[in-house]
N, C-alpha and C. Protein backbone atom coordinates (compact mmCIF):
# COMPACT_ATOMS: atom_id res chain seq x y z
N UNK A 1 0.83 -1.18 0.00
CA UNK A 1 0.00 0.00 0.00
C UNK A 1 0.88 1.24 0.00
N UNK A 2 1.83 1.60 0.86
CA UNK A 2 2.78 2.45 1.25
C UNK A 2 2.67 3.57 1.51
N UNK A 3 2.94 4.52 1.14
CA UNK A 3 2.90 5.71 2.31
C UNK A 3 1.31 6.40 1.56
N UNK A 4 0.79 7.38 3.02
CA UNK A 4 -0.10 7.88 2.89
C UNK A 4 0.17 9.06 1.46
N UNK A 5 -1.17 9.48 0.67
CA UNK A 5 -0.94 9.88 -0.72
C UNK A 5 -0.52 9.22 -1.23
N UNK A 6 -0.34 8.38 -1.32
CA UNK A 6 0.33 7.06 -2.65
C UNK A 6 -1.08 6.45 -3.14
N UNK A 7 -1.04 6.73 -4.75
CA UNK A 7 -2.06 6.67 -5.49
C UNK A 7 -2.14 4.61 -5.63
N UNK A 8 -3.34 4.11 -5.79
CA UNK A 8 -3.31 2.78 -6.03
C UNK A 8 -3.70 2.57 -7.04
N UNK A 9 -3.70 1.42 -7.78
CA UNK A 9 -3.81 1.16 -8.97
C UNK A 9 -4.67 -0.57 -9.06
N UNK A 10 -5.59 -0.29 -9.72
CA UNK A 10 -5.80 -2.12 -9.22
C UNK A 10 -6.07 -2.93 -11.18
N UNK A 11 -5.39 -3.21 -11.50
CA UNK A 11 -4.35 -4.27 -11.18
C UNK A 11 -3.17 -2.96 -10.64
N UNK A 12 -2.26 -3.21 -10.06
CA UNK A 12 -1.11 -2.81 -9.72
C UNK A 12 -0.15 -2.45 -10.77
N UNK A 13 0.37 -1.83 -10.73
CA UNK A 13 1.96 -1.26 -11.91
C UNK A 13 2.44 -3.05 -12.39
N UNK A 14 2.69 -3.38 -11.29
CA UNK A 14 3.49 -4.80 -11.50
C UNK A 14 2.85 -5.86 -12.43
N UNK A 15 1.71 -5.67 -12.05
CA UNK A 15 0.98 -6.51 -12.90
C UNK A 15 0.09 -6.08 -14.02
N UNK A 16 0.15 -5.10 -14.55
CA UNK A 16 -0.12 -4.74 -16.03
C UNK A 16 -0.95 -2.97 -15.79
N UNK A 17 -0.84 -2.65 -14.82
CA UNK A 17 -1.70 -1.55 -14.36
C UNK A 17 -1.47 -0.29 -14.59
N UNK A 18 -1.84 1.02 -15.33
CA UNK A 18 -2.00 2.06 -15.82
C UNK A 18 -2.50 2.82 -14.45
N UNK A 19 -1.71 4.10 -15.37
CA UNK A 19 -2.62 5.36 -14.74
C UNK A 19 -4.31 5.40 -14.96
N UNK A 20 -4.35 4.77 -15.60
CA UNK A 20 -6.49 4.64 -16.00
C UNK A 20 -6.64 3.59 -15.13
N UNK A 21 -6.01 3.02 -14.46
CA UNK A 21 -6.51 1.61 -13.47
C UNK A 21 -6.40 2.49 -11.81
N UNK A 22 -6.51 3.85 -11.98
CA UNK A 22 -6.10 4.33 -10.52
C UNK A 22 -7.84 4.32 -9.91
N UNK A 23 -7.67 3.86 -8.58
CA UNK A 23 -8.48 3.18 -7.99
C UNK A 23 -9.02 4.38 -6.33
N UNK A 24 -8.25 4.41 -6.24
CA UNK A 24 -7.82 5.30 -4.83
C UNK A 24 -6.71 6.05 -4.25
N UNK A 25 -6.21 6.92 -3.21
CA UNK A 25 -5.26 7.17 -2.62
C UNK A 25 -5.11 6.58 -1.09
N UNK A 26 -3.73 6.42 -0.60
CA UNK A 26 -3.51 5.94 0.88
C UNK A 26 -3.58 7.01 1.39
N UNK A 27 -4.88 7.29 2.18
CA UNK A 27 -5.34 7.70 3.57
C UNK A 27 -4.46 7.82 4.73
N UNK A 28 -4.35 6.76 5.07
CA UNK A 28 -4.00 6.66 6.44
C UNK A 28 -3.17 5.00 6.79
N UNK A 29 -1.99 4.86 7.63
CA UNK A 29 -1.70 3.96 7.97
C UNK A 29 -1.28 3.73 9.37
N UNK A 30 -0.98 2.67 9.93
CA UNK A 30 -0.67 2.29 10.87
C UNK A 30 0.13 0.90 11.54
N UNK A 31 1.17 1.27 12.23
CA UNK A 31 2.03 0.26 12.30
C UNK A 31 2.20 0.65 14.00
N UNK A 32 1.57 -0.94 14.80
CA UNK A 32 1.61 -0.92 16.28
C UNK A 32 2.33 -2.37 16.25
N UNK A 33 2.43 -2.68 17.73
CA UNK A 33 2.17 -4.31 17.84
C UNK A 33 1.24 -4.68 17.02
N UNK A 34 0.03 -4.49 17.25
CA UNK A 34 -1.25 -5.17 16.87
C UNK A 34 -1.41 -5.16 15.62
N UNK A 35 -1.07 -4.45 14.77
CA UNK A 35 -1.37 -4.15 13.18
C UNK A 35 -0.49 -3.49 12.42
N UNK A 36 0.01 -3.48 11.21
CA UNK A 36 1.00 -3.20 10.02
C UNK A 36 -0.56 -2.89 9.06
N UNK A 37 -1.03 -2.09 8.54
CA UNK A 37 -2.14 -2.00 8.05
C UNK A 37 -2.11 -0.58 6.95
N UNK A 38 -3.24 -0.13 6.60
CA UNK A 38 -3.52 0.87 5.71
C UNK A 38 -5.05 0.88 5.10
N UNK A 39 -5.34 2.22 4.36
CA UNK A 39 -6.57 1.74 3.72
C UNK A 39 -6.50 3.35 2.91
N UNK A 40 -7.53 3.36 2.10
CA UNK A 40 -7.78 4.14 0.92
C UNK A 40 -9.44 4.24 0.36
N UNK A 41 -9.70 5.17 0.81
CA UNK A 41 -11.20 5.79 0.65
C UNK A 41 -11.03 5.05 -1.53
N UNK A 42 -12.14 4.20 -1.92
CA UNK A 42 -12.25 3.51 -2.73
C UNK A 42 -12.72 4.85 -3.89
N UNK A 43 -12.64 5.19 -5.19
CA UNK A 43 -13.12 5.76 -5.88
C UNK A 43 -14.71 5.37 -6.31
N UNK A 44 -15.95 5.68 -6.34
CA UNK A 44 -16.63 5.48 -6.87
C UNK A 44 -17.38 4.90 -5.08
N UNK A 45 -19.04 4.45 -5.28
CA UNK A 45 -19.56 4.13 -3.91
C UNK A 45 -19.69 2.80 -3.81
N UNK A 46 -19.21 2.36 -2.13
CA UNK A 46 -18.98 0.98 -2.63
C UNK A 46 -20.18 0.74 -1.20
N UNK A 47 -21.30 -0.41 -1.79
CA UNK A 47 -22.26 -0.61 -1.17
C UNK A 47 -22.09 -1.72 -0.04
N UNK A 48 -21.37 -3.01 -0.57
CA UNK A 48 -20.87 -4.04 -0.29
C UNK A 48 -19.27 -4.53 -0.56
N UNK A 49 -19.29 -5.34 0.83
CA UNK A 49 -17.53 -6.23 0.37
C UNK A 49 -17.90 -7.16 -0.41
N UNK A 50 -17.74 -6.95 -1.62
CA UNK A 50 -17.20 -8.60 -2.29
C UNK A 50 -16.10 -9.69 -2.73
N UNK A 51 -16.15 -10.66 -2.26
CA UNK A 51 -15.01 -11.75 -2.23
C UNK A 51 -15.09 -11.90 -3.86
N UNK A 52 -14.09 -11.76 -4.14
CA UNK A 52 -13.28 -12.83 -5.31
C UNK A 52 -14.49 -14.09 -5.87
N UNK A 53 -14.84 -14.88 -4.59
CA UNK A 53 -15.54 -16.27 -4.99
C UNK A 53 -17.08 -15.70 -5.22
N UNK A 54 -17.55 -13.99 -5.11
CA UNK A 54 -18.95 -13.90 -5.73
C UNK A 54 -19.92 -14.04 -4.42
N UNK A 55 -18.87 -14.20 -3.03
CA UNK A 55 -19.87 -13.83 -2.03
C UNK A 55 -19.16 -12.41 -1.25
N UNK A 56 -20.62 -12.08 -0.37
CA UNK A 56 -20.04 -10.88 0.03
C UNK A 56 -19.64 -11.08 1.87
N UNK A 57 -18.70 -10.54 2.16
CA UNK A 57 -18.35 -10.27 3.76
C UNK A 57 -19.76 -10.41 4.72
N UNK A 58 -20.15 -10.95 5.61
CA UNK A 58 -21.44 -10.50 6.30
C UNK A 58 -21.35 -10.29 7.64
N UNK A 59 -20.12 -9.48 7.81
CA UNK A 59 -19.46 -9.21 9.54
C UNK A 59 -18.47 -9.31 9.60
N UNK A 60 -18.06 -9.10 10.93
CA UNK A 60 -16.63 -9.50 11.52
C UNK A 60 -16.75 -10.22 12.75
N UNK A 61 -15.97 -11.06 13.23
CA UNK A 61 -15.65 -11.38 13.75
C UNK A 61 -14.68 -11.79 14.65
N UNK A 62 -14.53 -12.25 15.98
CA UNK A 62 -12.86 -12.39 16.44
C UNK A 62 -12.72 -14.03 16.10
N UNK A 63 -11.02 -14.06 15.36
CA UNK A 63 -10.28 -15.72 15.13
C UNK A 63 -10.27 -16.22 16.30
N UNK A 64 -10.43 -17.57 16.19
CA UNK A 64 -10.34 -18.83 17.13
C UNK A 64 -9.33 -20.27 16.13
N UNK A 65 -8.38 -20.65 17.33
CA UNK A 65 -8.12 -21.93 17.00
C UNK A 65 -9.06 -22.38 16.27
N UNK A 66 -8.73 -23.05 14.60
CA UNK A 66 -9.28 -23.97 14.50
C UNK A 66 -10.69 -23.54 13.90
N UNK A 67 -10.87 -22.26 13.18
CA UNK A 67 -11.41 -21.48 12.41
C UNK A 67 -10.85 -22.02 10.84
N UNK A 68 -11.89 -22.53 10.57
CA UNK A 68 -11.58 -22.32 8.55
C UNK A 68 -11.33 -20.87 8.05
N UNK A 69 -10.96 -21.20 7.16
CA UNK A 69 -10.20 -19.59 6.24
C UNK A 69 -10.29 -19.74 5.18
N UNK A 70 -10.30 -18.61 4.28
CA UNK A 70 -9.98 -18.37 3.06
C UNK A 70 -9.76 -16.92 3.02
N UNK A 71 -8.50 -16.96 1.76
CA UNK A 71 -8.53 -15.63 1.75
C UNK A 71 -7.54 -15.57 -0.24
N UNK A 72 -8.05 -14.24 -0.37
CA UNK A 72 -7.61 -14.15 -2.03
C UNK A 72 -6.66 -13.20 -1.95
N UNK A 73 -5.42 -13.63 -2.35
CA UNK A 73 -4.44 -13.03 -2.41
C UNK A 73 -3.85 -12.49 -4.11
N UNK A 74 -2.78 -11.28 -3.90
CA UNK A 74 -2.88 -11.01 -5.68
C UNK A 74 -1.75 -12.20 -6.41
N UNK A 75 -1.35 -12.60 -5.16
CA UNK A 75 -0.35 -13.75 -5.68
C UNK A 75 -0.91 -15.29 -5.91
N UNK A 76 -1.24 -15.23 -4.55
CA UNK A 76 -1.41 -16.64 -4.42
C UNK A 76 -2.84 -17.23 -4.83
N UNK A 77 -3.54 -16.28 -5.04
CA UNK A 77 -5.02 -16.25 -5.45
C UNK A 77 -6.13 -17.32 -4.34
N UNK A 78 -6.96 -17.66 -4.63
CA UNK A 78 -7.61 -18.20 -3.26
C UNK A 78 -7.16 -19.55 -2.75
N UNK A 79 -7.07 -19.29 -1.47
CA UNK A 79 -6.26 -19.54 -0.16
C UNK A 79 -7.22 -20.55 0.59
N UNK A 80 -7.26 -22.06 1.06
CA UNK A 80 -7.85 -22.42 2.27
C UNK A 80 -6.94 -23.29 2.86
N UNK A 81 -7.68 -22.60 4.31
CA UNK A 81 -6.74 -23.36 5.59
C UNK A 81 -7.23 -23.30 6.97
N UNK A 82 -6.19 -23.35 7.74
CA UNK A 82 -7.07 -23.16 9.93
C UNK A 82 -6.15 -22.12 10.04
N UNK A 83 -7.50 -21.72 11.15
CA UNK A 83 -6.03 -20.53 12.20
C UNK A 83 -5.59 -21.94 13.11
N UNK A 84 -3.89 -21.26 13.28
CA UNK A 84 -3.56 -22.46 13.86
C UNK A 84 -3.22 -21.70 15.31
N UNK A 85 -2.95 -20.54 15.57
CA UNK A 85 -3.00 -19.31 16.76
C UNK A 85 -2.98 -18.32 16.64
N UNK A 86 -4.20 -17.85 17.84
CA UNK A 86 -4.42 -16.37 17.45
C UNK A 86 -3.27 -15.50 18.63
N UNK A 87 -2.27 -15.83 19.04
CA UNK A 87 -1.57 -15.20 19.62
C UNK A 87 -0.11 -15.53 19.81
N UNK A 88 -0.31 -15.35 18.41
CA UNK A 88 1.13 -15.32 17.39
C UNK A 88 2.13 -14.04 17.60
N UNK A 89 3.61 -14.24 18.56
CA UNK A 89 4.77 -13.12 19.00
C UNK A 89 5.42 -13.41 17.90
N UNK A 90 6.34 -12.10 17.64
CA UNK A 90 7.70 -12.22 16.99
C UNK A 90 8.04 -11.18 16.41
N UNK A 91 8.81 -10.99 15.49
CA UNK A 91 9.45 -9.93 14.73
C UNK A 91 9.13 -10.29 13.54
N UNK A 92 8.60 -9.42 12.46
CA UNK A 92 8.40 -9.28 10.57
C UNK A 92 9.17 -8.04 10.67
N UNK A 93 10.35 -8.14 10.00
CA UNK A 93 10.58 -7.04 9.25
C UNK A 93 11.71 -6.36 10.32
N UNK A 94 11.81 -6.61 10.98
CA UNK A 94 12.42 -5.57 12.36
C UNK A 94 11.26 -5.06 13.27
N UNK A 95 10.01 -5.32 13.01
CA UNK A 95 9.39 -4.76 14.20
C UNK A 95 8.49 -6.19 15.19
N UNK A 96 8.66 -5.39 16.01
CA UNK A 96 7.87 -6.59 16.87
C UNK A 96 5.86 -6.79 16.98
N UNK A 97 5.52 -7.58 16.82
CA UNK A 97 4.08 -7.85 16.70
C UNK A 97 3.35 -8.93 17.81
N UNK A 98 2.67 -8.58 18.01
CA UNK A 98 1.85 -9.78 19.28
C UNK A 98 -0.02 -10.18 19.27
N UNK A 99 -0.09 -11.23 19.42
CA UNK A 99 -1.33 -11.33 19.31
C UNK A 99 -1.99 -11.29 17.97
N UNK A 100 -1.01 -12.06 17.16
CA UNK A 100 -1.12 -12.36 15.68
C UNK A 100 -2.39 -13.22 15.60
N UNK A 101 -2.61 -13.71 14.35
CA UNK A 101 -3.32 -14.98 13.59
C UNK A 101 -2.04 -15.51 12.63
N UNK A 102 -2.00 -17.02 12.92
CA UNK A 102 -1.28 -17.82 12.45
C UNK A 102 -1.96 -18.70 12.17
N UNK A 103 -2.09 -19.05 10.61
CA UNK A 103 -3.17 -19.59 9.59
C UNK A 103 -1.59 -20.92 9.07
N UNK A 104 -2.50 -21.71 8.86
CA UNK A 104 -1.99 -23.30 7.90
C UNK A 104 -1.19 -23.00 6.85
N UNK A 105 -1.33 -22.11 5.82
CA UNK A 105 -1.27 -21.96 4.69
C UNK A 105 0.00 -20.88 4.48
N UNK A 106 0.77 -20.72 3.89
CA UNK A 106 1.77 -19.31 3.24
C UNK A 106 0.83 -18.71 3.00
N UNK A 107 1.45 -16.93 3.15
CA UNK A 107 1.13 -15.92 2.85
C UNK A 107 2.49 -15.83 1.47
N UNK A 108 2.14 -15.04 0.80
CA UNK A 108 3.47 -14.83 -0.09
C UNK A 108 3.36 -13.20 -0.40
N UNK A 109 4.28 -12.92 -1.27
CA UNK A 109 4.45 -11.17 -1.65
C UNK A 109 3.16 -11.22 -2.59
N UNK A 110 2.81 -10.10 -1.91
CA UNK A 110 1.76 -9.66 -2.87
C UNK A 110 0.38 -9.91 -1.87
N UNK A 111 0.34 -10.81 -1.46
CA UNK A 111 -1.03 -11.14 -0.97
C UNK A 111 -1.59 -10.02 0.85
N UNK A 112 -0.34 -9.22 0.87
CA UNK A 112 -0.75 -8.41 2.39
C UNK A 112 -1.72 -7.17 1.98
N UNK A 113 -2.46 -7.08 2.69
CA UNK A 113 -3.73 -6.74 2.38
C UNK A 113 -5.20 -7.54 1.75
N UNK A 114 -4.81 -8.65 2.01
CA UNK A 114 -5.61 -9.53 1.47
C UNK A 114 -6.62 -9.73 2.77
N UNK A 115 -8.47 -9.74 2.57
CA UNK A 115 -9.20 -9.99 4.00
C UNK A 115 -8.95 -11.44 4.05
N UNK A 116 -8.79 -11.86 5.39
CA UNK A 116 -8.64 -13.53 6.12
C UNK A 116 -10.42 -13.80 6.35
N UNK A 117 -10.97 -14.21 5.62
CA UNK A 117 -12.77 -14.06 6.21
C UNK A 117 -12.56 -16.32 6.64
N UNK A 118 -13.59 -16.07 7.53
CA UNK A 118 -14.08 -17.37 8.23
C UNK A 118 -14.85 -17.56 6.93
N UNK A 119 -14.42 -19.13 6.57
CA UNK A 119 -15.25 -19.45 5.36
C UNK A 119 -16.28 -20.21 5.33
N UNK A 120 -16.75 -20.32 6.93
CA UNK A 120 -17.85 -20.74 6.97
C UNK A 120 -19.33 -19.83 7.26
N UNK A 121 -18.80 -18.58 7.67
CA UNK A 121 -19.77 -17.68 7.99
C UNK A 121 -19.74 -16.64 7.13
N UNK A 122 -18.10 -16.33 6.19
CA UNK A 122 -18.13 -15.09 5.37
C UNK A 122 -17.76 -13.88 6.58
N UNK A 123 -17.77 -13.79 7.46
CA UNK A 123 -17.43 -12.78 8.66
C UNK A 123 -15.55 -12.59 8.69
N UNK A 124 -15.51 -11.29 7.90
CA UNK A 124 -14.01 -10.91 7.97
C UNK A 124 -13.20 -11.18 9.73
N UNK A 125 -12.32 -11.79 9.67
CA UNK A 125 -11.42 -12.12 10.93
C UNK A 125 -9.70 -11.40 10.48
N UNK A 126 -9.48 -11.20 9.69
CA UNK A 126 -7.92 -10.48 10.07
C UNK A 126 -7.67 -10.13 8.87
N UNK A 127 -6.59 -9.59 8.64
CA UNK A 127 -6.15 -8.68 7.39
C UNK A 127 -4.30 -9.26 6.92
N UNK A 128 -4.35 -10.18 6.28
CA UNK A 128 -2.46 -10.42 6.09
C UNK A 128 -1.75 -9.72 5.86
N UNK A 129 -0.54 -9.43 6.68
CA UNK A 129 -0.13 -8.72 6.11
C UNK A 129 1.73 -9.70 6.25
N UNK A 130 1.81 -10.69 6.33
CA UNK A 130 3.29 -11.33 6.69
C UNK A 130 3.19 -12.90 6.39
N UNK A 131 4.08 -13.27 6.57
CA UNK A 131 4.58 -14.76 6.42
C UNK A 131 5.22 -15.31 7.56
N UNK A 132 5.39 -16.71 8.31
CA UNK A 132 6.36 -17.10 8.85
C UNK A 132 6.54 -18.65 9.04
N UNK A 133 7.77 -18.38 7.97
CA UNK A 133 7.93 -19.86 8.11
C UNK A 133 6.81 -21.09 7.27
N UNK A 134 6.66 -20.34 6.51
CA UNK A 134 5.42 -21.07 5.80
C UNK A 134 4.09 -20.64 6.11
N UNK A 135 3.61 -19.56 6.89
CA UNK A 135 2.63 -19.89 7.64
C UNK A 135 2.23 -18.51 7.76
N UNK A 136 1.39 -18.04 6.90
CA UNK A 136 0.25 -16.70 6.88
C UNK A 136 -0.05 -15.93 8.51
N UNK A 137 0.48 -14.74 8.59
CA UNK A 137 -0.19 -14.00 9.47
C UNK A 137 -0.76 -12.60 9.16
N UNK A 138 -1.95 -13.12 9.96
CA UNK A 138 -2.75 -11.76 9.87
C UNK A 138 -3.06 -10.89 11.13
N UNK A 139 -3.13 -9.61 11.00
CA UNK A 139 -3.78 -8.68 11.95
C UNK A 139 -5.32 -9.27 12.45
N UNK A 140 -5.65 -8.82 13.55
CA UNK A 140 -7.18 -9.60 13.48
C UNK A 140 -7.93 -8.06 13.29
N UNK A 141 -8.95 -8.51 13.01
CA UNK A 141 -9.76 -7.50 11.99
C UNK A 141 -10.46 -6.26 13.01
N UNK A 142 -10.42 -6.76 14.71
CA UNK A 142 -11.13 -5.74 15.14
C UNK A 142 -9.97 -4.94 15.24
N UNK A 143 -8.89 -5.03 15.71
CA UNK A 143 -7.84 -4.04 15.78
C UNK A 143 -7.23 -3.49 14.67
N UNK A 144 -7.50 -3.67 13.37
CA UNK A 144 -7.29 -3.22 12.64
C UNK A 144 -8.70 -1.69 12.22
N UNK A 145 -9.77 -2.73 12.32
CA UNK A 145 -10.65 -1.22 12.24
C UNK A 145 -10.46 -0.43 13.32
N UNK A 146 -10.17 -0.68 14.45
CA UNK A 146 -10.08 0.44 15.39
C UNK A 146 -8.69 1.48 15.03
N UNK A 147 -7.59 0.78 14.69
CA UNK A 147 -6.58 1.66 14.51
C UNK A 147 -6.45 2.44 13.61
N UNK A 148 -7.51 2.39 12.32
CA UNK A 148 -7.72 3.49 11.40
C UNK A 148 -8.72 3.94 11.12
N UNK A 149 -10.09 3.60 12.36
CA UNK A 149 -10.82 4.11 12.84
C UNK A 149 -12.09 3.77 11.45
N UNK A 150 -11.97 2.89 11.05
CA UNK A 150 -12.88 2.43 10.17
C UNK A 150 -14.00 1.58 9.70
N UNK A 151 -14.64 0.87 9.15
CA UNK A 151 -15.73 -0.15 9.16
C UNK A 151 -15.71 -0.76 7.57
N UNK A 152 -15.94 -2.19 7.54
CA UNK A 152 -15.96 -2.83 6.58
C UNK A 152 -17.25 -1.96 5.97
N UNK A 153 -17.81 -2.26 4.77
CA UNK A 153 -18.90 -2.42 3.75
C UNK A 153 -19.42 -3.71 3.84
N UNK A 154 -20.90 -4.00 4.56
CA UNK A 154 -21.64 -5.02 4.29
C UNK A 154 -23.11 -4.92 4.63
């Protein structure tokens, strides 16, 4: 996403994306323990979240052990797996993080910012933004809306 005013593009530069593919600007970000995050007021009105698979978000929720997942990444494209812990320590990057989601599956480049939704209810649970060790972590989704003071579309 990167720094606030940084125009987005969806598809992305990298992947075939024009100045006519500009989508939004970065708002606002935030980097705590709890969240590595960002977001961008969407161009145009957006009524609903829609998934990739043609359903839409219908809440949020907090991760639990042992929660199904899916999630669509720009890399890895759709994703299923378990949270395997939601209070996942360590260091990404040089900074320290706590009280992660640690999902079954890789996260890879490209896929941070991707929603982690429970794929049995559709209820967004965390936001990826890292890898470790094979193994997808995400922000969990209420601390992420609180830290940029925001609300899904559903």
């Amino acid at each position: 996403m990167g720094a606030v005013g940084n125009k987005l593009l969806s598809p992305a530069k990298m992947d075939g994306g024009t100045n006519d593919d500009y989508i939004g600007t970065v708002k606002d970000t935030a980097i705590t323990t709890a969240v590595d995050c960002g977001y961008a007021p969407l161009r145009g009105k957006i009524t609903k979240f829609k998934l990739k698979d043609g359903t839409s978000v219908t809440g949020t929720e907090a991760a639990m052990q042992g929660t199904l997942i899916k999630f669509y990444g720009r890399t890895s494209r759709l994703v299923t797996g378990v949270v395997q812990s939601v209070d996942w320590a360590g260091v990404v990057d040089g900074k320290q993080f706590r009280n992660q989601i640690l999902i079954s599956v890789p996260a890879q480049g490209g896929d941070s910012g991707s929603l982690l939704v429970n794929r049995e209810n559709n209820r967004a649970i965390g936001l990826i933004f890292a890898d470790s060790n094979g193994h997808g972590l995400a922000n969990p989704i209420h601390d992420v809306l609180a830290a940029l003071d925001v609300q899904i579309a559903i």
